[in-house]
Protein backbone atom coordinates (compact mmCIF):
# COMPACT_ATOMS: atom_id res chain seq x y z
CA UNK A 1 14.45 -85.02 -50.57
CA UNK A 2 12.73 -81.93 -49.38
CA UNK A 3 9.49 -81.70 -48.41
CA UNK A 4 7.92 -80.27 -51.64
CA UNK A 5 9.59 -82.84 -53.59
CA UNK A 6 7.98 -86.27 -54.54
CA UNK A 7 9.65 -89.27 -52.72
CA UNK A 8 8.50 -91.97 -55.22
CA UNK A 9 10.69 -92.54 -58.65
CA UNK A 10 7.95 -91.65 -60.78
CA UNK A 11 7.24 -88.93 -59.22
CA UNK A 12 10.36 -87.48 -58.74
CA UNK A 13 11.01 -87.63 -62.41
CA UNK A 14 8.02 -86.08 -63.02
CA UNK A 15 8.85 -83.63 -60.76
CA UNK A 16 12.27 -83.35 -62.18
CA UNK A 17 11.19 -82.42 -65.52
CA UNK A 18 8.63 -79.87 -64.28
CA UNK A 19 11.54 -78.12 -62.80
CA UNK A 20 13.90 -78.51 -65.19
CA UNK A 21 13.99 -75.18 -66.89
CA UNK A 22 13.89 -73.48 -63.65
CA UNK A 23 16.96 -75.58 -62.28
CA UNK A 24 19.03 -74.77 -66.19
CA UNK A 25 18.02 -70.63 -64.91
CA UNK A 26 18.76 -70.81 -61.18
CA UNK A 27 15.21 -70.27 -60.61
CA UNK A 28 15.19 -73.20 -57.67
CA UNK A 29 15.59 -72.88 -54.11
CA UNK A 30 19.27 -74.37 -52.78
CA UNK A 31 17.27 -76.88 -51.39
CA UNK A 32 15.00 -77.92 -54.27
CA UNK A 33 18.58 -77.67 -56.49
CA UNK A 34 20.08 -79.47 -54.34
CA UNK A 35 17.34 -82.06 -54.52
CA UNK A 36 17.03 -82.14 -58.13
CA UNK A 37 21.03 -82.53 -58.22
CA UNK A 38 20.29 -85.70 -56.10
CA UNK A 39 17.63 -87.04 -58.67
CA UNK A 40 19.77 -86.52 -61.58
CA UNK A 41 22.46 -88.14 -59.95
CA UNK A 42 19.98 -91.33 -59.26
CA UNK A 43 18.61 -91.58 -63.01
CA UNK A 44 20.27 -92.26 -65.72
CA UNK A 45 16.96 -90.69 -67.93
CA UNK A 46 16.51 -87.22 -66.27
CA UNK A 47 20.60 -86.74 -66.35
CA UNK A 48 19.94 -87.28 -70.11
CA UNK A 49 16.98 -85.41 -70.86
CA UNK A 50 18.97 -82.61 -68.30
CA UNK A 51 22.10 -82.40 -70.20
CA UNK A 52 20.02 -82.12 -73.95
CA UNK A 53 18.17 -79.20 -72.31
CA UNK A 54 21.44 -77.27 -71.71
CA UNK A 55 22.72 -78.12 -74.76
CA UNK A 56 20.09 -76.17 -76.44
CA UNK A 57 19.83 -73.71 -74.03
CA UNK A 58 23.37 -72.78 -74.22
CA UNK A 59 22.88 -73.02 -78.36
CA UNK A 60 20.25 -70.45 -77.86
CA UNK A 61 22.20 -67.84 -75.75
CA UNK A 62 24.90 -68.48 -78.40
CA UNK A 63 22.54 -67.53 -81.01
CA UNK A 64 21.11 -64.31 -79.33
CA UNK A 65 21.29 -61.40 -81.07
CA UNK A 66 20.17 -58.38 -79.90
CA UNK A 67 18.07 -56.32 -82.03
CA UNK A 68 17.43 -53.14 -81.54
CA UNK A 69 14.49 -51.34 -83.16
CA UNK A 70 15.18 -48.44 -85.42
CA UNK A 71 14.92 -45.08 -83.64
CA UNK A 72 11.98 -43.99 -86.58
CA UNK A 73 9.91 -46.93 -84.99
CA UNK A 74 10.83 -46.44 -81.20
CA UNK A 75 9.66 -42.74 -81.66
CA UNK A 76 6.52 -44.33 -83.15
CA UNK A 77 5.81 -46.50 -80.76
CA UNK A 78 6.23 -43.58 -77.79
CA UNK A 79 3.97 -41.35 -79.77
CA UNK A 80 1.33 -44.18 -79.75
CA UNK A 81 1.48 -45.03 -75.77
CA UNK A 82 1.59 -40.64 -74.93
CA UNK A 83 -1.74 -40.59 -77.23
CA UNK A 84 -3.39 -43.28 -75.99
C-alpha cells in the first residue's frame, strides 16, 4: 500500500470505509484506488460493505429526478438576490 494508507488490517479497513464513498465517485487518486482495490480484494467484510454501498448508490442515481423549479419561483428568487 501507498504511503497514506494504513498498513495494519484494522486500519486499513478503517481506512477503507473512510474512503469508500470517494472510491464509489472516482474521487481517489489511481494510487489510493488502486490500494483500496487491493484491500477489498484481501477482506471478505469491506468487499461486502463495498458492494451494498453501490447497490444503493446506483438505486439512487436510478431514482433521480430532476426537478426543475417553476419559472414564477426562479424569477422570485433572482428578484430577491438583485435586491439584496
Amino acid at each position: 500500500m501507498n504511503a497514506d494508507v494504513p498498513c495494519g488490517p484494522e486500519e486499513a479497513c478503517d481506512w477503507a470505509m473512510e474512503h469508500l464513498q470517494a472510491f464509489l465517485h472516482g474521487e481517489l487518486t489511481e494510487d489510493q484506488a488502486d490500494a483500496f482495490r487491493r484491500h477489498l480484494a484481501a477482506c471478505e467484510s469491506c468487499l461486502d460493505e463495498a458492494d451494498l454501498e453501490a447497490a444503493v448508490s446506483r438505486a439512487l442515481q436510478r431514482c433521480n429526478m430532476t426537478v426543475r423549479a417553476s419559472s414564477t419561483l426562479r424569477m422570485r428568487i433572482v428578484r430577491l438576490h438583485v435586491e439584496s
